[in-house]
N, C-alpha and C. Protein backbone atom coordinates (compact mmCIF):
# COMPACT_ATOMS: atom_id res chain seq x y z
N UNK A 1 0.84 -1.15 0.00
CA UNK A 1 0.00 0.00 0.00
C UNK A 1 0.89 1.22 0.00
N UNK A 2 0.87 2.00 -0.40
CA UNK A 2 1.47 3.42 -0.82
C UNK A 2 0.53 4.67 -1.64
N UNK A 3 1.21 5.51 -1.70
CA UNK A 3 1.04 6.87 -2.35
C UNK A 3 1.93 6.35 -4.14
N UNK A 4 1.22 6.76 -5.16
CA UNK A 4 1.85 7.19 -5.86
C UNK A 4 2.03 8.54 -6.45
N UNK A 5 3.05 8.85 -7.59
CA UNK A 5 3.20 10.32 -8.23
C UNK A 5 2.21 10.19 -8.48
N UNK A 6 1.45 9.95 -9.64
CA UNK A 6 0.35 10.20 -10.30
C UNK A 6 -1.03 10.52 -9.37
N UNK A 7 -1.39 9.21 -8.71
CA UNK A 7 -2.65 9.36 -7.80
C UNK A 7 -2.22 9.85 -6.27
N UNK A 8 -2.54 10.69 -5.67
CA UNK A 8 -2.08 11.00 -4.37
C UNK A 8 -3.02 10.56 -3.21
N UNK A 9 -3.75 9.81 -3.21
CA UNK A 9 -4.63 9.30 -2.60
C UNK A 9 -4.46 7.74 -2.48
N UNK A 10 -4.75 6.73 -1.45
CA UNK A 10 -4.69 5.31 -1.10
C UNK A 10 -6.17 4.97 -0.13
N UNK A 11 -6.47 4.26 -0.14
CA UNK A 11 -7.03 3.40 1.07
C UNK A 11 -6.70 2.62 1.64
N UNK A 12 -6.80 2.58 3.76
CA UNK A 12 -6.60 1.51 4.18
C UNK A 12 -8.01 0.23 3.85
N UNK A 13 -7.69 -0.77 3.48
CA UNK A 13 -7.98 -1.42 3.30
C UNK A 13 -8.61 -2.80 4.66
N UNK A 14 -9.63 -3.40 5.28
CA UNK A 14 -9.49 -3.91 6.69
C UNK A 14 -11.03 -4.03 6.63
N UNK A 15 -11.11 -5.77 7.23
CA UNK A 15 -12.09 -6.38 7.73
C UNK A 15 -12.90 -5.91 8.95
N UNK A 16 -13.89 -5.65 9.17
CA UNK A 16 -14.33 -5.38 10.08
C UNK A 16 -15.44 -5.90 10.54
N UNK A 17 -15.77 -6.56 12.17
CA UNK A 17 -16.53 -7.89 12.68
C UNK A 17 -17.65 -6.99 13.22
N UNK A 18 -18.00 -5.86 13.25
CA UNK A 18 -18.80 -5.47 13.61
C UNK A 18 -19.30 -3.87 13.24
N UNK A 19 -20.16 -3.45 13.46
CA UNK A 19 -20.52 -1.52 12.98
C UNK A 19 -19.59 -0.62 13.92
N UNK A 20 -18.74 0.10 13.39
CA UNK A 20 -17.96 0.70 14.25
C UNK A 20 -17.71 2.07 14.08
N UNK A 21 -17.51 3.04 14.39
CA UNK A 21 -16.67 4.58 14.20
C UNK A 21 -15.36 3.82 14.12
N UNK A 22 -14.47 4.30 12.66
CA UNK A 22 -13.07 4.14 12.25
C UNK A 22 -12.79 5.37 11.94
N UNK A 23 -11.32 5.72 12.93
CA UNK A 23 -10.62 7.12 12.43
C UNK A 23 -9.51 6.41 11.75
N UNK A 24 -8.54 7.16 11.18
CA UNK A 24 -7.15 6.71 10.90
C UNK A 24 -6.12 8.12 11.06
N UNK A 25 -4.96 7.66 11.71
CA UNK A 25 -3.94 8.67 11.90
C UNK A 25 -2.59 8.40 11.18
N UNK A 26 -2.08 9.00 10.22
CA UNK A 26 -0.78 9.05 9.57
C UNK A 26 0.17 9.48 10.67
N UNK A 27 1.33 8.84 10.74
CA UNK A 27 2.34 9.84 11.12
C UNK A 27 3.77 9.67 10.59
N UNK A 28 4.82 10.23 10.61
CA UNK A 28 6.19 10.32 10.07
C UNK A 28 6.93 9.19 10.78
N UNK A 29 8.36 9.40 10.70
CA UNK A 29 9.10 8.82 10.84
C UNK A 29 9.33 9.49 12.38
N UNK A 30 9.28 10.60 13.17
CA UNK A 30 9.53 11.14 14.23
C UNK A 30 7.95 10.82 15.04
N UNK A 31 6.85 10.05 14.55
CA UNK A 31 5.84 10.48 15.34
C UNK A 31 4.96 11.62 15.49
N UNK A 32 5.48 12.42 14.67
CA UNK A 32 4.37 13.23 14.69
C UNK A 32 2.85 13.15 13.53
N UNK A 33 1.81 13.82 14.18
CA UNK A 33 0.68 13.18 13.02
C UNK A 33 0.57 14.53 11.70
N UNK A 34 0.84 13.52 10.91
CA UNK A 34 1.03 14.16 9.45
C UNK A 34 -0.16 14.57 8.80
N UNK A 35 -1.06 13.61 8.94
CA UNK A 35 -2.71 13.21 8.12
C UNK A 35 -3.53 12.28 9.54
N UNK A 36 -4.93 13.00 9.56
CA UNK A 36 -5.90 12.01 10.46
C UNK A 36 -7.12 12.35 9.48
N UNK A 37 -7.83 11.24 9.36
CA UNK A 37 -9.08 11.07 9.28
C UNK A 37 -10.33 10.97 10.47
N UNK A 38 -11.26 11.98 10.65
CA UNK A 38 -11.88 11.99 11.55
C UNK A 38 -12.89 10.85 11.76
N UNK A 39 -13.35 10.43 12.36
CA UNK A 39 -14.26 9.27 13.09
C UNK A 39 -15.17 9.32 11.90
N UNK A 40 -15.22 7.64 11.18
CA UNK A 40 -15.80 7.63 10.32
C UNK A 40 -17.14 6.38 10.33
N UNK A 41 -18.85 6.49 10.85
CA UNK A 41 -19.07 5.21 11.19
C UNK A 41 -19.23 4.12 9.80
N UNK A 42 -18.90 2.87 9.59
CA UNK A 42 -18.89 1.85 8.78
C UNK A 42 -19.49 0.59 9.55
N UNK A 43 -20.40 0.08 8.33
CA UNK A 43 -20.91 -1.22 8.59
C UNK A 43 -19.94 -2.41 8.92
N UNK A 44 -20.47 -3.36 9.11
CA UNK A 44 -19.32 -4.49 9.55
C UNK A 44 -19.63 -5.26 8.07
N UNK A 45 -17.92 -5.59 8.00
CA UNK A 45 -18.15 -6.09 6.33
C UNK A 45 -17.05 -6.43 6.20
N UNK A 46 -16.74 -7.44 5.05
CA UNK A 46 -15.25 -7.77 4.46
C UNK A 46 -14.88 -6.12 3.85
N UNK A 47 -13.34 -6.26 3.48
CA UNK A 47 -12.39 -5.90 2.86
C UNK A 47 -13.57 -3.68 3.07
N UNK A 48 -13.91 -3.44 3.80
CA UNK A 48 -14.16 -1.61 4.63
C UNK A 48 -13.07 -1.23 4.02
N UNK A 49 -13.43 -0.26 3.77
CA UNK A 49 -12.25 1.18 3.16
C UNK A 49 -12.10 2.66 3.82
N UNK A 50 -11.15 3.03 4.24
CA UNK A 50 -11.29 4.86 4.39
C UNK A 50 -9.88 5.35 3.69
N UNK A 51 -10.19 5.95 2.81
CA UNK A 51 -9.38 6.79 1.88
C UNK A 51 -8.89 8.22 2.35
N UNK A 52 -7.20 7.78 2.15
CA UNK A 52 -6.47 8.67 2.60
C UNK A 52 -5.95 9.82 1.43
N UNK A 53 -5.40 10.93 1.59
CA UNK A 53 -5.25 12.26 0.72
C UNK A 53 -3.98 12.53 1.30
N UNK A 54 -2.97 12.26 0.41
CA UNK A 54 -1.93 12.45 1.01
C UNK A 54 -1.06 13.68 0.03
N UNK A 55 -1.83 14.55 -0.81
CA UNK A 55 -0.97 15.25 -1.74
C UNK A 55 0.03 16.50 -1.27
N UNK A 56 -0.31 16.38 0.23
CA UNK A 56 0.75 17.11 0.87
C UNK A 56 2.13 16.84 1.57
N UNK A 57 1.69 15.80 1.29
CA UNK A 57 2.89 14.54 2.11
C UNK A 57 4.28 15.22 0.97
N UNK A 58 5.51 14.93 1.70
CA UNK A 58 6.61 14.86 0.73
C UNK A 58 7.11 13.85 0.85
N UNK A 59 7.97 13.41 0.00
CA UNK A 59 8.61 11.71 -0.22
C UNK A 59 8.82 11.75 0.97
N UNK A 60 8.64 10.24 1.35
CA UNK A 60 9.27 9.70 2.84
C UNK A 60 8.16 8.15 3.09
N UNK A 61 8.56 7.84 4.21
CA UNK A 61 8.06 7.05 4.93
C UNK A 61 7.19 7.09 5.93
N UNK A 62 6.01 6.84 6.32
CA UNK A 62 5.21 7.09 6.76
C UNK A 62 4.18 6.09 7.49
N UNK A 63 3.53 5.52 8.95
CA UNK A 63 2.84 4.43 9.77
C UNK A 63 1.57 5.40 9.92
N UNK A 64 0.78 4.53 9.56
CA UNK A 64 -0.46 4.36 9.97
C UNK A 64 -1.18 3.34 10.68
N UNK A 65 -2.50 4.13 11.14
CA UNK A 65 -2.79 3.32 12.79
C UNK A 65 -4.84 3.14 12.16
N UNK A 66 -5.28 2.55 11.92
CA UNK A 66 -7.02 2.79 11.87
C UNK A 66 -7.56 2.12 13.12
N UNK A 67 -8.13 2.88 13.55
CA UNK A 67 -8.59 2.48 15.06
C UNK A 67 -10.51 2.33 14.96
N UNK A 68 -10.80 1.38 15.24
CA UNK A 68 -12.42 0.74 15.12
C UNK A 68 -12.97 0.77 16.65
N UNK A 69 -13.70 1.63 16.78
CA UNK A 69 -14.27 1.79 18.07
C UNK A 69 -15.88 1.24 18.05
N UNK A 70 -16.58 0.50 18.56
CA UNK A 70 -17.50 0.37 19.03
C UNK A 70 -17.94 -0.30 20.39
N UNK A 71 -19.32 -0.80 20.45
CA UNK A 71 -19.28 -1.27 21.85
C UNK A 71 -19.32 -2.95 22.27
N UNK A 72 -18.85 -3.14 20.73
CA UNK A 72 -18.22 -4.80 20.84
C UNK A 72 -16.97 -5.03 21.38
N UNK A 73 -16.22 -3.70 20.87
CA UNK A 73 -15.07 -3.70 21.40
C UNK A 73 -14.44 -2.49 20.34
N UNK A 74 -12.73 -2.87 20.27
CA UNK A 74 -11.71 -1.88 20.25
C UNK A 74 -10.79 -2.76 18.63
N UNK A 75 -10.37 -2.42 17.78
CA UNK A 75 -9.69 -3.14 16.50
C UNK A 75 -8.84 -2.22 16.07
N UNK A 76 -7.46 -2.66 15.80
CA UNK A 76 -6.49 -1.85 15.62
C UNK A 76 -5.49 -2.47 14.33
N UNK A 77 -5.57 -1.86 13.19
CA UNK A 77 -5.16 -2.10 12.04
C UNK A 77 -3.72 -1.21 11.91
N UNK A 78 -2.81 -1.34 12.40
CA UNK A 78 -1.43 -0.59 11.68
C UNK A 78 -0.56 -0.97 10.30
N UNK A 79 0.13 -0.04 9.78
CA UNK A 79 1.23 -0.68 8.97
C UNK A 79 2.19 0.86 8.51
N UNK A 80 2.60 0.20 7.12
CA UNK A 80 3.76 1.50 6.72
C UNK A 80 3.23 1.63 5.51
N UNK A 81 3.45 3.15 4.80
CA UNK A 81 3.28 3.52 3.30
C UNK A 81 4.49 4.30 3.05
N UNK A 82 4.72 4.17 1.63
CA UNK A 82 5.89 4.91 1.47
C UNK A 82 5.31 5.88 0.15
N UNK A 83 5.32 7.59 0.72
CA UNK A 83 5.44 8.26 -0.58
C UNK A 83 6.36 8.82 -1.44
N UNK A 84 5.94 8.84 -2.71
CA UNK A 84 7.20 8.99 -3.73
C UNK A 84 6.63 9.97 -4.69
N UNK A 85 7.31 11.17 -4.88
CA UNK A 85 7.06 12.06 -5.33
C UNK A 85 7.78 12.21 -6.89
């Protein structure tokens, strides 16, 4: 999963077992948050999407966190993207 030149936009991609509010938070290589998506609610379903906008980003490396809150419980999807400008 990544950013490319052309399209500057991705989705995390992630199963989800129940109806939940999903935010997602970008951050750098130092931790700080680069890109968040605010609390988004989604049905429970295979392969859920929230689409990220990253055309401000500059090349680098970059972890993301999508966090699934409801009152089944708590789901925590991380990984890495790399953008390339």
């Amino acid at each position: 999963m990544g950013f490319t030149a052309r399209l500057r936009t991705t989705h995390i991609t992630f199963n989800l077992p129940w109806h939940a509010k999903v935010s997602v938070a970008v951050t750098d290589i130092l931790g700080r948050t680069v890109v968040s998506v605010p609390p988004k609610a989604l049905q429970a379903g295979w392969e859920r999407r929230v689409r990220l906008d990253g055309a401000r980003l500059p090349s680098g490396m970059y972890f993301f966190r999508a966090r699934a809150l409801s009152a089944a419980g708590v789901a925590v999807v991380a990984g890495r993207l790399v953008v390339v400008t």
